[in-house]
PDB file of N, CA and C in Angstrom:
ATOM      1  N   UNK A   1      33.326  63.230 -15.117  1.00  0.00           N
ATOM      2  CA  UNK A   1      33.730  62.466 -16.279  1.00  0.00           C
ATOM      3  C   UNK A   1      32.821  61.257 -16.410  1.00  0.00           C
ATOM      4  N   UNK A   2      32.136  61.245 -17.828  1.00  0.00           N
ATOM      5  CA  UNK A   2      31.674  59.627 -17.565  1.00  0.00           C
ATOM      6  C   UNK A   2      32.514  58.476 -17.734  1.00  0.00           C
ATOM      7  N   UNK A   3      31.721  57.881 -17.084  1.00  0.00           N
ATOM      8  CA  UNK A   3      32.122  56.531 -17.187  1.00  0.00           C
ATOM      9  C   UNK A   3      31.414  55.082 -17.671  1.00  0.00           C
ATOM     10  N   UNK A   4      30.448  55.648 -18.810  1.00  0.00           N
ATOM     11  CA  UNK A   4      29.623  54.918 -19.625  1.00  0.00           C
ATOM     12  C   UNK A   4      30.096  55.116 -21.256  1.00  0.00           C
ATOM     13  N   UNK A   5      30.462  53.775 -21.414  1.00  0.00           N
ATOM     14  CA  UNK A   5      30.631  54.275 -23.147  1.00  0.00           C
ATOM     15  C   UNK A   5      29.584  54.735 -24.113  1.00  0.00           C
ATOM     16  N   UNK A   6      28.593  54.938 -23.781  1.00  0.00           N
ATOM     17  CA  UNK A   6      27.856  56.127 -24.604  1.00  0.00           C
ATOM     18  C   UNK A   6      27.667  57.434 -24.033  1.00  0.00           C
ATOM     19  N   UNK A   7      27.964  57.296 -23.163  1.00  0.00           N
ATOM     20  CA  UNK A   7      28.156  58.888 -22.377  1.00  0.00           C
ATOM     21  C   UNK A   7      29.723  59.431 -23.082  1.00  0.00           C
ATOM     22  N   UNK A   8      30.070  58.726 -22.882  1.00  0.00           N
ATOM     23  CA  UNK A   8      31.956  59.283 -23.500  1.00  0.00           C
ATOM     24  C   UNK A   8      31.854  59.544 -24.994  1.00  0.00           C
ATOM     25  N   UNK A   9      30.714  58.898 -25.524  1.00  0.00           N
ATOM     26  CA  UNK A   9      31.110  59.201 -27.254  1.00  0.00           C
ATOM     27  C   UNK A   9      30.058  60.338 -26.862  1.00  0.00           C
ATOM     28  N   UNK A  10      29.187  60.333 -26.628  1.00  0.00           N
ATOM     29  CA  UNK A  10      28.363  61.423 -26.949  1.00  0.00           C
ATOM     30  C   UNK A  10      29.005  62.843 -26.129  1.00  0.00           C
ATOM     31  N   UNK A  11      30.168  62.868 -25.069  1.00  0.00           N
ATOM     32  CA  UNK A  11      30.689  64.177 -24.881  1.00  0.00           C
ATOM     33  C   UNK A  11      31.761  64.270 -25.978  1.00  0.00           C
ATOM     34  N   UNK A  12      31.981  63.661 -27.008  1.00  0.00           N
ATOM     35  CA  UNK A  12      33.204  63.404 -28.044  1.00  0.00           C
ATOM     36  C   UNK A  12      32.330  64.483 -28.869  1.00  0.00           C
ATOM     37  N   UNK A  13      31.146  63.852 -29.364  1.00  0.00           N
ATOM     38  CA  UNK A  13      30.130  64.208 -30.390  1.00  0.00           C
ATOM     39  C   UNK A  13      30.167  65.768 -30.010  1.00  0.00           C
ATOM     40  N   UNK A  14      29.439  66.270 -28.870  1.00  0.00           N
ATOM     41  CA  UNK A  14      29.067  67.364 -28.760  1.00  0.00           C
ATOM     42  C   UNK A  14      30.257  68.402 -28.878  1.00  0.00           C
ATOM     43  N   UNK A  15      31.161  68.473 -28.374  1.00  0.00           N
ATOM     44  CA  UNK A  15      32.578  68.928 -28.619  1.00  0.00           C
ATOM     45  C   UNK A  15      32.741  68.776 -29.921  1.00  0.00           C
ATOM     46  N   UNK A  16      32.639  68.652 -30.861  1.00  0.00           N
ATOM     47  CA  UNK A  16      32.778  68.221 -32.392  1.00  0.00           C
ATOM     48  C   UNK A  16      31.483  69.360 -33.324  1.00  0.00           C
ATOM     49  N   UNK A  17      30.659  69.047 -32.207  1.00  0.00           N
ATOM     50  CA  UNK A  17      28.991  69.646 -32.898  1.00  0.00           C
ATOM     51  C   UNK A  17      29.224  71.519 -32.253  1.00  0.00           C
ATOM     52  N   UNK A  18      29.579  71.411 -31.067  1.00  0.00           N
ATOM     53  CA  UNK A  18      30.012  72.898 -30.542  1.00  0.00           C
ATOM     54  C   UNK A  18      31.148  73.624 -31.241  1.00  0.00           C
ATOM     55  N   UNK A  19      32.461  72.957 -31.964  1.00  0.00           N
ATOM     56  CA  UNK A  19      33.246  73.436 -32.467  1.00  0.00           C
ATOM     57  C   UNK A  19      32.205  73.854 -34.261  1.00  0.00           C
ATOM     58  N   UNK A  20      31.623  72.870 -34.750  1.00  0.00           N
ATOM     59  CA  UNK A  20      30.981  73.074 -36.080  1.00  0.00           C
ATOM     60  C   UNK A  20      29.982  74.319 -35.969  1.00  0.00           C
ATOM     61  N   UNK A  21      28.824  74.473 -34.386  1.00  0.00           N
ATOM     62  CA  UNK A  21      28.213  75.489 -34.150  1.00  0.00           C
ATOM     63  C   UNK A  21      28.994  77.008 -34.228  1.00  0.00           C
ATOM     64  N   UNK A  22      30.374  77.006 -33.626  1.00  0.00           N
ATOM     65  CA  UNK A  22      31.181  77.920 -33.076  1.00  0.00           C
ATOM     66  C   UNK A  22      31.697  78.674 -34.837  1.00  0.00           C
ATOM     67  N   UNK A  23      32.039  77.551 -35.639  1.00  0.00           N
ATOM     68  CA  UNK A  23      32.562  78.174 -37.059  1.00  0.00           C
ATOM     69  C   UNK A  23      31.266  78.986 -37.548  1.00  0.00           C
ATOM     70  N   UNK A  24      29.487  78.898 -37.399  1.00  0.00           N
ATOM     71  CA  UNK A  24      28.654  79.330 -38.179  1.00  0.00           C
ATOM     72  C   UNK A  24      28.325  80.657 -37.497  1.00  0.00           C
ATOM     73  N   UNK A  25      28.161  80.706 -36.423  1.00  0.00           N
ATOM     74  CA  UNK A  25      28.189  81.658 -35.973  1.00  0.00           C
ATOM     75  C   UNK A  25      28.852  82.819 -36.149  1.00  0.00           C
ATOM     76  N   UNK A  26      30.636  82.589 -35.977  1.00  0.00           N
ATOM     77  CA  UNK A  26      32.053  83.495 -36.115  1.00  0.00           C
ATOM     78  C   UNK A  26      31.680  84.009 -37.465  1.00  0.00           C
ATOM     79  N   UNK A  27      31.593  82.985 -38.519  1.00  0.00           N
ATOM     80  CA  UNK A  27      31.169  83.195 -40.035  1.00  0.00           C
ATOM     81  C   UNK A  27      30.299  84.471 -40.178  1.00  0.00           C
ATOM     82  N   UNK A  28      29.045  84.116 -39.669  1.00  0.00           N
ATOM     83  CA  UNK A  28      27.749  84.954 -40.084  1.00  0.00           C
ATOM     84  C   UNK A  28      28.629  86.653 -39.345  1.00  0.00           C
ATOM     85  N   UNK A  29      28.845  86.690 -37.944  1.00  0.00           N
ATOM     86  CA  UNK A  29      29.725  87.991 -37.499  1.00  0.00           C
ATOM     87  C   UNK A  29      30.393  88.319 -38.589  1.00  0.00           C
ATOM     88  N   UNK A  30      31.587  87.729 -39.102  1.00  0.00           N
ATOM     89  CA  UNK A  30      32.217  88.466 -40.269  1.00  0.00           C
ATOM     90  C   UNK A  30      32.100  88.710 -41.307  1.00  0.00           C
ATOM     91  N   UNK A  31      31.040  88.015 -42.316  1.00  0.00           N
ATOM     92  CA  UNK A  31      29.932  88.585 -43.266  1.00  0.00           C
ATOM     93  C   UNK A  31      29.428  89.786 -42.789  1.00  0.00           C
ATOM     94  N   UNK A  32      28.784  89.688 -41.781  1.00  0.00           N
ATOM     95  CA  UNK A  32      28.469  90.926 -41.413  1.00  0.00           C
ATOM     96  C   UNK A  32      29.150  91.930 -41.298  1.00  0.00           C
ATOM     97  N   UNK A  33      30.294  92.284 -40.702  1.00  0.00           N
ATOM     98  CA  UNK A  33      30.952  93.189 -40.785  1.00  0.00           C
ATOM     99  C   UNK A  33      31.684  93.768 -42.310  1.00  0.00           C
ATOM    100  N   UNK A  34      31.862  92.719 -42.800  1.00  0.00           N
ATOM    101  CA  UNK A  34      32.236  92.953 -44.591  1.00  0.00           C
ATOM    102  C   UNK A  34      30.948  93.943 -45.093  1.00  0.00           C
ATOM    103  N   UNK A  35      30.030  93.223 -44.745  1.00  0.00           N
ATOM    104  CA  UNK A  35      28.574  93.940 -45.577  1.00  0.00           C
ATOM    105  C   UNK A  35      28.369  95.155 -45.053  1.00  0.00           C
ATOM    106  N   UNK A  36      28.604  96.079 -43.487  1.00  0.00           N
ATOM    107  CA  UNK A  36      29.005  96.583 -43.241  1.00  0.00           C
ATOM    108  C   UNK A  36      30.387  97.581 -43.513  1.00  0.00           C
ATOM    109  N   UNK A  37      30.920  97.217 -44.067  1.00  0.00           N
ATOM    110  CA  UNK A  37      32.031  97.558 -44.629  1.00  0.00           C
ATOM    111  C   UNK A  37      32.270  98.342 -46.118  1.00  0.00           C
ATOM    112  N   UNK A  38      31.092  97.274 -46.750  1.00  0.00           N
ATOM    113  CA  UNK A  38      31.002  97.412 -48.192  1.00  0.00           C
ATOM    114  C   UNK A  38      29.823  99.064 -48.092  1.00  0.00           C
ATOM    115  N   UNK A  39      28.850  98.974 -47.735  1.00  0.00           N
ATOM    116  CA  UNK A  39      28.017 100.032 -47.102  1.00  0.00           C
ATOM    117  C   UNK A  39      29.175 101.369 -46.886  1.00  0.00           C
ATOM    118  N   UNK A  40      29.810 101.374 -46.310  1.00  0.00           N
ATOM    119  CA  UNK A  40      30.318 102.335 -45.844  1.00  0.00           C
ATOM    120  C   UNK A  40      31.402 103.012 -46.707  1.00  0.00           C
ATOM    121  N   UNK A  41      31.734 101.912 -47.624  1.00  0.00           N
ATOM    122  CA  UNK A  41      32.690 102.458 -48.753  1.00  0.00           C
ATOM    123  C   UNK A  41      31.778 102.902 -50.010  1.00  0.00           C
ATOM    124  N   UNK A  42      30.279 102.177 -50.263  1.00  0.00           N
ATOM    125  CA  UNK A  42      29.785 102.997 -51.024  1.00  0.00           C
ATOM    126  C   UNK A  42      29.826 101.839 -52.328  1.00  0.00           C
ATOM    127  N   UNK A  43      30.362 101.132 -52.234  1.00  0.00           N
ATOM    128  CA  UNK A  43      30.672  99.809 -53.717  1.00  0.00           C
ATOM    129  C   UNK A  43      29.312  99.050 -53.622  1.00  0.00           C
ATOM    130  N   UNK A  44      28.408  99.339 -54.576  1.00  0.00           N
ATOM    131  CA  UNK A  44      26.913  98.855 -54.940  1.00  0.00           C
ATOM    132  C   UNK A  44      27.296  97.477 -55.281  1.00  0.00           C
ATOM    133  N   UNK A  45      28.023  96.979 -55.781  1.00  0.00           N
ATOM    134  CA  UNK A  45      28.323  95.321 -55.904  1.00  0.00           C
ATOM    135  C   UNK A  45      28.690  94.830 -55.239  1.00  0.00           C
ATOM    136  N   UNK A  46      29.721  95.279 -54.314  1.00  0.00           N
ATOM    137  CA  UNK A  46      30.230  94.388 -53.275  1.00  0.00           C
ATOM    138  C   UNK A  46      29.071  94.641 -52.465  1.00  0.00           C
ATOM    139  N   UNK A  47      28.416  95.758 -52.237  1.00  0.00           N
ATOM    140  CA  UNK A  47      27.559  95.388 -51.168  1.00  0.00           C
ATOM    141  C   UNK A  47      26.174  94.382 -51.203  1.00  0.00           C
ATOM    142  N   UNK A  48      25.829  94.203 -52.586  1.00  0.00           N
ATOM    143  CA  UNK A  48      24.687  93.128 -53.120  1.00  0.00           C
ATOM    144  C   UNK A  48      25.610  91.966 -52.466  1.00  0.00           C
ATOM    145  N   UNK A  49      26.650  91.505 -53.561  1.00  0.00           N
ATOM    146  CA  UNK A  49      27.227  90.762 -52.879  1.00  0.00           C
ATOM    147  C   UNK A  49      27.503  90.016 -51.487  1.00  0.00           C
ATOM    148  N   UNK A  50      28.039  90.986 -51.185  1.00  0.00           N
ATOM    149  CA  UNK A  50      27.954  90.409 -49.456  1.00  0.00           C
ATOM    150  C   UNK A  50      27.008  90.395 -48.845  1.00  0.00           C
ATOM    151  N   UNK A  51      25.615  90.635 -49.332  1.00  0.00           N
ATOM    152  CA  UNK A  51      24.588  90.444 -48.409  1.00  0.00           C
ATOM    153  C   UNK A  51      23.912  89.038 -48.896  1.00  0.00           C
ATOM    154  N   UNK A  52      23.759  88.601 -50.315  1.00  0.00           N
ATOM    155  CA  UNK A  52      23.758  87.640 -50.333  1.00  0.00           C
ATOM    156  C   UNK A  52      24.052  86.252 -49.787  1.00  0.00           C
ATOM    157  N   UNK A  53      25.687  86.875 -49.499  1.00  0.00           N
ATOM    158  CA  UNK A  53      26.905  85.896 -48.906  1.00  0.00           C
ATOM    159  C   UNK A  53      26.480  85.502 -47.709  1.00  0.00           C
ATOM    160  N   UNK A  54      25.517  86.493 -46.839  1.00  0.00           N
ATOM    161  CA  UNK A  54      25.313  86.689 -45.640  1.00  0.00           C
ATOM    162  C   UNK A  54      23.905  85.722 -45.451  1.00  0.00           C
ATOM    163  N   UNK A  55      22.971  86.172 -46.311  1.00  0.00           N
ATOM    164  CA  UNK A  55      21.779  85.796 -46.146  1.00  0.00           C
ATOM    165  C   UNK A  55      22.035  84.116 -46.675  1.00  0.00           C
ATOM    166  N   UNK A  56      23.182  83.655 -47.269  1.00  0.00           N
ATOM    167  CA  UNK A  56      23.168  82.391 -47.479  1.00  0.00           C
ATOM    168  C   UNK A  56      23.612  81.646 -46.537  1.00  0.00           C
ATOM    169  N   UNK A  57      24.314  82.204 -45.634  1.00  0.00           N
ATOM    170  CA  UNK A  57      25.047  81.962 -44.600  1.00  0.00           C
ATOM    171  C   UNK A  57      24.050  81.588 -43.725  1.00  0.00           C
ATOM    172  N   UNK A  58      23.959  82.468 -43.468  1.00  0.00           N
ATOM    173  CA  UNK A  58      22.515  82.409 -42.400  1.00  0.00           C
ATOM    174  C   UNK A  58      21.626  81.356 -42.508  1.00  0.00           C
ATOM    175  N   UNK A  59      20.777  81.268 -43.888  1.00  0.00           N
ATOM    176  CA  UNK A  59      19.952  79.907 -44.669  1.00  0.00           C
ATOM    177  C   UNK A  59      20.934  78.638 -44.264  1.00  0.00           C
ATOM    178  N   UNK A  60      21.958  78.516 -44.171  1.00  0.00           N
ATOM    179  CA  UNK A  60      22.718  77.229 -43.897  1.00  0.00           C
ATOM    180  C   UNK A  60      22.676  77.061 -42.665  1.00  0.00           C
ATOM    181  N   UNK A  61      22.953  78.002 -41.701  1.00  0.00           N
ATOM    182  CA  UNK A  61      23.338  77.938 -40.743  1.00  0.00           C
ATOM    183  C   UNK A  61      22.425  77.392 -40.014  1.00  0.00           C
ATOM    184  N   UNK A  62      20.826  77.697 -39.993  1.00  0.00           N
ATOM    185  CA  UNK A  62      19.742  77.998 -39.750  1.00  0.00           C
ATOM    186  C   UNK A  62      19.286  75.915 -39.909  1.00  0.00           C
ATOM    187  N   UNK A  63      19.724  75.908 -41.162  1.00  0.00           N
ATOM    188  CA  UNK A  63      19.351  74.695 -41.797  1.00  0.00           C
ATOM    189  C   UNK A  63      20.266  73.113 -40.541  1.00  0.00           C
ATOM    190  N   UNK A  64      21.630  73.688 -40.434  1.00  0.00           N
ATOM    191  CA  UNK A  64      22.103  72.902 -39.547  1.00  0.00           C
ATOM    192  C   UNK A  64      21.962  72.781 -38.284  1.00  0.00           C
ATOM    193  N   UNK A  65      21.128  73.591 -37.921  1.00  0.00           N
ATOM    194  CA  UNK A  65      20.811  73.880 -36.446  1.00  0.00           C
ATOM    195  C   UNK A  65      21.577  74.726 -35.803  1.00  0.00           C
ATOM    196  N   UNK A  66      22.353  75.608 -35.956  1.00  0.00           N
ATOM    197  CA  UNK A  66      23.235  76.270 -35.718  1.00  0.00           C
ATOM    198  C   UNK A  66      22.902  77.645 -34.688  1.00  0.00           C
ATOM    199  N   UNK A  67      22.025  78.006 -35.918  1.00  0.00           N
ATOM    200  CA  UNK A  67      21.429  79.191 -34.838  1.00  0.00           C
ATOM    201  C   UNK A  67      19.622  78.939 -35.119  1.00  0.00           C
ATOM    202  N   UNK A  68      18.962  79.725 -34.444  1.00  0.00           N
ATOM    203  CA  UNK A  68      17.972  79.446 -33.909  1.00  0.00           C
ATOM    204  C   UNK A  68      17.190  80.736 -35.866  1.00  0.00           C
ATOM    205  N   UNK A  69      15.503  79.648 -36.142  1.00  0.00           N
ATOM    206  CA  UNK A  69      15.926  80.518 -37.099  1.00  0.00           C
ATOM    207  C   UNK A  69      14.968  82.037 -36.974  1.00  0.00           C
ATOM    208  N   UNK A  70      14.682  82.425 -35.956  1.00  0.00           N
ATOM    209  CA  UNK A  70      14.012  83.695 -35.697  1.00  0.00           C
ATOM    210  C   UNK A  70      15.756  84.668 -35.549  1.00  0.00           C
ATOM    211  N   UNK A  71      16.464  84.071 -35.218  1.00  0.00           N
ATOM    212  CA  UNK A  71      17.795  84.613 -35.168  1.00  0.00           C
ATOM    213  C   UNK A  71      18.073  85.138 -36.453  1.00  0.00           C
ATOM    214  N   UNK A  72      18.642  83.921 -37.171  1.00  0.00           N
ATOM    215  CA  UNK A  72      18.383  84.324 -38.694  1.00  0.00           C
ATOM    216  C   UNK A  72      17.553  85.182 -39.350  1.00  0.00           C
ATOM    217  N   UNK A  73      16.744  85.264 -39.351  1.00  0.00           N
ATOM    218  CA  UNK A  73      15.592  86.117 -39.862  1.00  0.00           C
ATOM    219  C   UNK A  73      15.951  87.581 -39.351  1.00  0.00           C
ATOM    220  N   UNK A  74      16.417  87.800 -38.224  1.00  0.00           N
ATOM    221  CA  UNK A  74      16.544  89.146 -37.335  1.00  0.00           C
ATOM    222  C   UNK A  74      17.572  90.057 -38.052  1.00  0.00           C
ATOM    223  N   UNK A  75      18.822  88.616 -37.756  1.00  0.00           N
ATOM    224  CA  UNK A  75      20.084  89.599 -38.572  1.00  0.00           C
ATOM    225  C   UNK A  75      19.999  89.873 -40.056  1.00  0.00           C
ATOM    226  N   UNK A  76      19.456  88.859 -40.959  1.00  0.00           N
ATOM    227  CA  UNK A  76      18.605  89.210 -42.584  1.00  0.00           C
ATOM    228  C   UNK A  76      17.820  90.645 -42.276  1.00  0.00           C
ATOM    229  N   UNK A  77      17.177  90.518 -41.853  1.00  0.00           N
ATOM    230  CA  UNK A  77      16.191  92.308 -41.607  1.00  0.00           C
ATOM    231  C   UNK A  77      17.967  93.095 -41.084  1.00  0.00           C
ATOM    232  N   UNK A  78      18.372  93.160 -40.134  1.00  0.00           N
ATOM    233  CA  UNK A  78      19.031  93.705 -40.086  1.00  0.00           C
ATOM    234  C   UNK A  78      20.125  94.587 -41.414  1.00  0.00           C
ATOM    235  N   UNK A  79      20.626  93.383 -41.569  1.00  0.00           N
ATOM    236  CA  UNK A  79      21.298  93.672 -43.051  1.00  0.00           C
ATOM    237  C   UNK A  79      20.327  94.357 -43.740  1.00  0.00           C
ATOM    238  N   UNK A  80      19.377  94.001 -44.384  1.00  0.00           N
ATOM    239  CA  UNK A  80      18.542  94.710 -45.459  1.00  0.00           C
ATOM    240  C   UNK A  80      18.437  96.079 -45.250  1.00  0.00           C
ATOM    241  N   UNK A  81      18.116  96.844 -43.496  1.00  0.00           N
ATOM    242  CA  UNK A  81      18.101  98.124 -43.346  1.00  0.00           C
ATOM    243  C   UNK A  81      19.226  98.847 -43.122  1.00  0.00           C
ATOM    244  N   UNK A  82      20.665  98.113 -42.974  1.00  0.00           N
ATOM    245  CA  UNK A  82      21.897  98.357 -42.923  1.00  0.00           C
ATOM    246  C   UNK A  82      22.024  98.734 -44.604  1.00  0.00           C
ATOM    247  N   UNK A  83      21.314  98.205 -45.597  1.00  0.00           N
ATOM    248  CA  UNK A  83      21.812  97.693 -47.012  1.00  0.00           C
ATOM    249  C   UNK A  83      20.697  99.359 -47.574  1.00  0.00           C
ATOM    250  N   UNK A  84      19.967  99.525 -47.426  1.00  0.00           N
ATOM    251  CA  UNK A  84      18.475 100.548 -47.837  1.00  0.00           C
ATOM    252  C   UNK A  84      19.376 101.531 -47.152  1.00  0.00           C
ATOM    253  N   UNK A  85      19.251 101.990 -45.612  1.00  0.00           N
ATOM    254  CA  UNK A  85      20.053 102.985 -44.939  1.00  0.00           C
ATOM    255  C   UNK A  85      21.705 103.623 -45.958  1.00  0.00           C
ATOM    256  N   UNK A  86      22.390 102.620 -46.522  1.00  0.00           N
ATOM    257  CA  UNK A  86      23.351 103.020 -47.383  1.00  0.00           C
ATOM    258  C   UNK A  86      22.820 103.881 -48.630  1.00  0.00           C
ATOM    259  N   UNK A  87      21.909 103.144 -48.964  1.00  0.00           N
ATOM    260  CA  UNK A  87      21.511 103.261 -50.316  1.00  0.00           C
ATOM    261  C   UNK A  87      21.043 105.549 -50.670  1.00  0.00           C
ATOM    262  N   UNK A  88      20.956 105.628 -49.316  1.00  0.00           N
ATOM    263  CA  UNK A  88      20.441 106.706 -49.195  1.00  0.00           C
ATOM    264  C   UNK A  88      21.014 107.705 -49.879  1.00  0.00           C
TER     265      UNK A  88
END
């Protein structure tokens, strides 16, 4: 435990910054699985849709530091051949 008052705010901070990391992440997983979802039912709008949703997600996420952005970029390709692979 510290025992420096900037050590104590800054384990406050990070706990605050890990819970905000933890929502972008969970997020981008369940976009994904929707877009996934939409694919598999065959609905050409919902599936534009949700990949958008996804790839914006990602652009934010990316932007807050959240995830790393070669990460981003990976699961975007991903989706796109998840999104083409449907299209088939």
């Amino acid at each position: 435990m510290p025992n420096i008052n900037q050590q104590k705010k800054r384990v406050r901070s990070a706990a605050r910054q890990r819970l905000e990391n933890l929502r972008y992440r969970s997020t981008a997983k369940t976009l994904a699985k929707r877009l996934e979802a939409a694919v598999t039912a065959g609905d050409k709008n919902q599936v534009e849709t949700e990949r958008l949703a996804l790839e914006r997600w990602l652009d934010r996420s990316v932007a807050k530091g959240a995830l790393h952005r070669n990460t981003a970029a990976r699961r975007k390709a991903q989706a796109a051949r998840l999104v083409s692979a449907g299209k088939r």
